[in-house]
C-alpha atoms as a PDB file:
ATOM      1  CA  UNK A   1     -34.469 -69.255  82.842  1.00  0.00           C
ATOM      2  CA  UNK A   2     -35.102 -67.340  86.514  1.00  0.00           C
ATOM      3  CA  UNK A   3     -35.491 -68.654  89.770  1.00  0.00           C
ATOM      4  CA  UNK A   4     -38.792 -68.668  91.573  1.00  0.00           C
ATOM      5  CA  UNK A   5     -37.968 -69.935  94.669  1.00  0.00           C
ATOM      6  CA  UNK A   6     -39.304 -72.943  96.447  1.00  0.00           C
ATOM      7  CA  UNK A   7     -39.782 -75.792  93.834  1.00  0.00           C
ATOM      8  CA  UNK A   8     -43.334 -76.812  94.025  1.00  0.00           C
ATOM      9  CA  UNK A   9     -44.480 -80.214  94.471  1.00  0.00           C
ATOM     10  CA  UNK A  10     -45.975 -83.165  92.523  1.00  0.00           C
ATOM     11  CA  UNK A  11     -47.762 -86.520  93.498  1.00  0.00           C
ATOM     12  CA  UNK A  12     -46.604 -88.229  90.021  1.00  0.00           C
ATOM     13  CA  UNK A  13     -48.147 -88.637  86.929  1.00  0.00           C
ATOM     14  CA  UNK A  14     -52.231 -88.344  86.394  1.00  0.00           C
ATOM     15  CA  UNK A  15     -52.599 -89.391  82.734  1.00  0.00           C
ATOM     16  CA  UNK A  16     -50.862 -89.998  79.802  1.00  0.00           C
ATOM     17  CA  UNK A  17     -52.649 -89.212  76.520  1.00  0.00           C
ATOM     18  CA  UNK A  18     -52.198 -90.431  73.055  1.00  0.00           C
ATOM     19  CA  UNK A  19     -53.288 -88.888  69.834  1.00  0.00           C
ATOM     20  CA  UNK A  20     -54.729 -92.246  68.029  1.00  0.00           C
ATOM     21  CA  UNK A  21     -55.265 -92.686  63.971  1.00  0.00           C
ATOM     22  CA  UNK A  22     -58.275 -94.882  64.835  1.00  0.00           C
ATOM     23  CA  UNK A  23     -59.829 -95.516  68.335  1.00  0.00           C
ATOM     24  CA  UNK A  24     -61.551 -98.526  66.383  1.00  0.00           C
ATOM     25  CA  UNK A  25     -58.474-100.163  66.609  1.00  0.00           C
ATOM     26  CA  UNK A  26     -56.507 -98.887  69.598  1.00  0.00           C
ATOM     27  CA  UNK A  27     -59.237 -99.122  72.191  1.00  0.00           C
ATOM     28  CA  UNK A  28     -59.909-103.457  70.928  1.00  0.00           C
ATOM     29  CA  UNK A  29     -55.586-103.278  71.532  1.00  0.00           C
ATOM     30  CA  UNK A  30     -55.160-101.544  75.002  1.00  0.00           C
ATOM     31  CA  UNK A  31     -58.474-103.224  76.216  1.00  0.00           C
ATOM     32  CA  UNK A  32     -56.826-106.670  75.424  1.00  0.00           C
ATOM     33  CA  UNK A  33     -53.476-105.684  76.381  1.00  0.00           C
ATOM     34  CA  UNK A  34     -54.400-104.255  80.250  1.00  0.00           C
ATOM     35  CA  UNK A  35     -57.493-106.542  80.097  1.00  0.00           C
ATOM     36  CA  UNK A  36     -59.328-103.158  81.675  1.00  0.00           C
ATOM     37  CA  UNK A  37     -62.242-101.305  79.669  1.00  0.00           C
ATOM     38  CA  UNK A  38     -62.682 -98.066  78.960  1.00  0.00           C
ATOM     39  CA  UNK A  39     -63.920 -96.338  81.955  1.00  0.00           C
ATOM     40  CA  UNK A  40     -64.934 -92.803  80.663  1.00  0.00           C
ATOM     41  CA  UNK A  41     -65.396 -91.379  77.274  1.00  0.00           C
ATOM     42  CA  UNK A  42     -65.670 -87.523  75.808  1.00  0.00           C
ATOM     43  CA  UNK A  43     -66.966 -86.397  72.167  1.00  0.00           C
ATOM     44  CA  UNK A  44     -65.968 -82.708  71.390  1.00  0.00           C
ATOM     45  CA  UNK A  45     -67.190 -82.879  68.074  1.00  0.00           C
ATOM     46  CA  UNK A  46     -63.493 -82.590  66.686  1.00  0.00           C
ATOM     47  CA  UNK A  47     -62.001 -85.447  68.602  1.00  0.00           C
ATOM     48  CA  UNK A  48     -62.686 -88.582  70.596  1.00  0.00           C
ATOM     49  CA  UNK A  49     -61.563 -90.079  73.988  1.00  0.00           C
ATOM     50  CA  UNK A  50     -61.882 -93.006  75.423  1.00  0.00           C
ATOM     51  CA  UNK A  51     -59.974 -93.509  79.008  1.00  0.00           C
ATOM     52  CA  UNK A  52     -58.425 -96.367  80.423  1.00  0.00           C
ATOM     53  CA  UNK A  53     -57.915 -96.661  84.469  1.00  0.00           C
ATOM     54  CA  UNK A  54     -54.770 -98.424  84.784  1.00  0.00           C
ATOM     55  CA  UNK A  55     -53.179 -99.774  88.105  1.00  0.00           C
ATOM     56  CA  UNK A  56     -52.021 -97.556  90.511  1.00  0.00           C
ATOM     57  CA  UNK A  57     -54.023 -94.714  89.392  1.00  0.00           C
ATOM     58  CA  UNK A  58     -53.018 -93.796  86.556  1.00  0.00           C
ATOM     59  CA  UNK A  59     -55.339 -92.867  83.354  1.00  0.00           C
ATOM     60  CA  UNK A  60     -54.694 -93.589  79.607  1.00  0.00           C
ATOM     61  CA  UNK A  61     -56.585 -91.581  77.530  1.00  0.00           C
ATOM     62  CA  UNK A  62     -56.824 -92.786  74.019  1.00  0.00           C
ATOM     63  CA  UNK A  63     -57.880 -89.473  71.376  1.00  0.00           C
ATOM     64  CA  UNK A  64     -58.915 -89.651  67.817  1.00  0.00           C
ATOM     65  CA  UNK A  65     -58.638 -86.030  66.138  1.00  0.00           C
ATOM     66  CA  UNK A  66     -60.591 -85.111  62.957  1.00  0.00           C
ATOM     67  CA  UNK A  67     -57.268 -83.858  61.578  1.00  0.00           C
ATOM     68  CA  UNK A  68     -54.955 -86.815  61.983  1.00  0.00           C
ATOM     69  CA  UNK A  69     -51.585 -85.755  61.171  1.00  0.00           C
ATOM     70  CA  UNK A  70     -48.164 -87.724  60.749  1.00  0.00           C
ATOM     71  CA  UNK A  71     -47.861 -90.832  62.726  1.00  0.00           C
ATOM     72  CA  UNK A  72     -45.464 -91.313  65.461  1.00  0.00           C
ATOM     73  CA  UNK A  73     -42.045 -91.100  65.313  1.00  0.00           C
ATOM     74  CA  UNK A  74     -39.910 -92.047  68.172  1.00  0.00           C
ATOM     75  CA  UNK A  75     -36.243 -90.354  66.779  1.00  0.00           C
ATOM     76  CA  UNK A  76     -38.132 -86.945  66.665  1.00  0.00           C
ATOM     77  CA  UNK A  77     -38.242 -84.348  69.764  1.00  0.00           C
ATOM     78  CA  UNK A  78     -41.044 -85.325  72.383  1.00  0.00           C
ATOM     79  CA  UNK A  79     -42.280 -88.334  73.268  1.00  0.00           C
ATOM     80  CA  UNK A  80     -39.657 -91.378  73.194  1.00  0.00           C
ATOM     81  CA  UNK A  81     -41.726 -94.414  75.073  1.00  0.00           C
ATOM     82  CA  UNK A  82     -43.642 -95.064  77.914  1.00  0.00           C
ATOM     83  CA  UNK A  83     -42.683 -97.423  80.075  1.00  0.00           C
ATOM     84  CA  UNK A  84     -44.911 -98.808  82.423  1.00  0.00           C
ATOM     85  CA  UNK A  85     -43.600-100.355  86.027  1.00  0.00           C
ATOM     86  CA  UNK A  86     -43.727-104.206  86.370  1.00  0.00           C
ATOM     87  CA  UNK A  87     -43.185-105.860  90.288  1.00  0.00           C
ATOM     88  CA  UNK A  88     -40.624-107.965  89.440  1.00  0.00           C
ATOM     89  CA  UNK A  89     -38.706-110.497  86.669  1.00  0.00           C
ATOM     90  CA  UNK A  90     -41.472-113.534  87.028  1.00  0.00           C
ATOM     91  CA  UNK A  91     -44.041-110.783  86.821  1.00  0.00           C
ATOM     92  CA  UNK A  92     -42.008-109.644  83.298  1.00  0.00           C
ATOM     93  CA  UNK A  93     -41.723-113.249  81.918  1.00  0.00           C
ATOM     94  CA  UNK A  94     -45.350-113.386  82.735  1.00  0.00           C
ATOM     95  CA  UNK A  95     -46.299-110.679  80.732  1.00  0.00           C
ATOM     96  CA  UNK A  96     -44.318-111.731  77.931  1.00  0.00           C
ATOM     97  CA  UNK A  97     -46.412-114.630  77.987  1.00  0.00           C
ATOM     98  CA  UNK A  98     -49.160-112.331  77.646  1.00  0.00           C
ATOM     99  CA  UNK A  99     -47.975-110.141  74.825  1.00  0.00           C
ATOM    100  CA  UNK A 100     -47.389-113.407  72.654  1.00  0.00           C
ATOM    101  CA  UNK A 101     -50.716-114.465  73.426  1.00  0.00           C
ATOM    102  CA  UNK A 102     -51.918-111.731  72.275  1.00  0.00           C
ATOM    103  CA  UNK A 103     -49.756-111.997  68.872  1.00  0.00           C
ATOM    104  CA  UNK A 104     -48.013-108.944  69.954  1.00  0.00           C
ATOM    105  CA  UNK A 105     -44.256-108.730  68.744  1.00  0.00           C
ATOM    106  CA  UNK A 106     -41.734-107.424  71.373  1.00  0.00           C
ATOM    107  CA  UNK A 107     -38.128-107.323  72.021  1.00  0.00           C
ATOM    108  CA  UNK A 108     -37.780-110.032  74.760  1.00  0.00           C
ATOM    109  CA  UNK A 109     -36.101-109.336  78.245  1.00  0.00           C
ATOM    110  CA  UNK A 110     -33.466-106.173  77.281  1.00  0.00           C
ATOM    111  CA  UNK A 111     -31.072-105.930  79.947  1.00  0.00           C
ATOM    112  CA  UNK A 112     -29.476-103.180  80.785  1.00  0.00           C
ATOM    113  CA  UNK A 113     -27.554-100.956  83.562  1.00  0.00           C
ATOM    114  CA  UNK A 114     -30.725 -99.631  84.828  1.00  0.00           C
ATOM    115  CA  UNK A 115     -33.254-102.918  85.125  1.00  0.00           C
ATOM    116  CA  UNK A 116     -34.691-105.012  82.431  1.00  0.00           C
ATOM    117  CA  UNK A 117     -37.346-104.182  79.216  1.00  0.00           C
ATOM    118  CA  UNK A 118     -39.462-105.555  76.908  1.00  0.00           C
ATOM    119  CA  UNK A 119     -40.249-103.096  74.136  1.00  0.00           C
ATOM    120  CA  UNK A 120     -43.518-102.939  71.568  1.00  0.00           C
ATOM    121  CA  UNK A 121     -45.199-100.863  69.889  1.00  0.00           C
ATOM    122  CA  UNK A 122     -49.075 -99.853  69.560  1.00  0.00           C
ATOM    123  CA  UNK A 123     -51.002 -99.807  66.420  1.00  0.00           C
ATOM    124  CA  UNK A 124     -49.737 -96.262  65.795  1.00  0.00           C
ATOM    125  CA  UNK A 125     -46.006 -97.303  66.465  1.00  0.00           C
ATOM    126  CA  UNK A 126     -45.899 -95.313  69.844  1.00  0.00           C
ATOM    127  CA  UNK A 127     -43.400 -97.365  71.832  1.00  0.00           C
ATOM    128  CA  UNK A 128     -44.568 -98.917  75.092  1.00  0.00           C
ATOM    129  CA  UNK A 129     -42.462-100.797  77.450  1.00  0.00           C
ATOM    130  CA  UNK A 130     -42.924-103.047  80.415  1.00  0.00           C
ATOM    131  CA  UNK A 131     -39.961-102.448  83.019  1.00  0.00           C
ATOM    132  CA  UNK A 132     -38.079-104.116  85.874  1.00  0.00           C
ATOM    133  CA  UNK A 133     -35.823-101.369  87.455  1.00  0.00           C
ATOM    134  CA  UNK A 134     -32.723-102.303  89.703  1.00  0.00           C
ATOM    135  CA  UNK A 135     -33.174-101.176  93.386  1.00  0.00           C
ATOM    136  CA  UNK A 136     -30.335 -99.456  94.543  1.00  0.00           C
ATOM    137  CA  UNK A 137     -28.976-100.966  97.553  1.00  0.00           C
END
């Protein structure tokens, strides 16, 4: 690969988007999960969005294709989670709270080197993770 120079610059991340099997199902999850509606929606006529505005300004868009192929699988090459930022460990044990509320099953407080996880999985299997990272000091 060739150098180009001066390495342009980026704000973060926009939006995330997630090829769905059903929007039926995954809007009624995320909707319950963030506790945030859908804020925008797009028919193309061969797929279906529906976008959630999360906090700090980032959008999840949710898309239904016509032509659903195989469902997720994290071991394959692209997409291995998302992992979403959480303040603090109270703020984590809070949200564990709400995933078991919610009937959702998750892996608990991980620790690890890095800060601390809890890991589930959408409707699809796409694996989602709320995440405490370590400052470095």
């Amino acid at each position: 690969m060739g150098e180009t120079g001066a390495v342009p610059t980026i704000t973060g991340f926009d939006h995330v988007a997630l090829t769905v099997a059903d929007l039926s199902v995954s809007v009624p999850f995320y909707t319950a999960l963030w506790g945030l509606p859908p804020v925008a929606s797009m028919n193309d006529g061969s797929f279906r969005r529906q976008v959630i505005a999360l906090p700090g300004g980032t959008n999840l868009g949710l898309t239904e294709h016509d032509r659903a192929g195989a469902g997720f699988d994290p071991t394959a090459a692209g997409l291995d989670h998302i992992g979403f930022a959480v303040a603090d460990r109270d703020e984590l044990a809070t949200w564990v709270r709400h995933l078991d509320g919610l009937g959702i099953e998750h892996s608990g407080p991980v620790e690890a080197d890095y800060g601390v996880a809890v890991s589930f999985t959408d409707p699809d299997g796409v694996a989602l993770e709320l995440f405490v990272g370590r400052r470095a000091t």
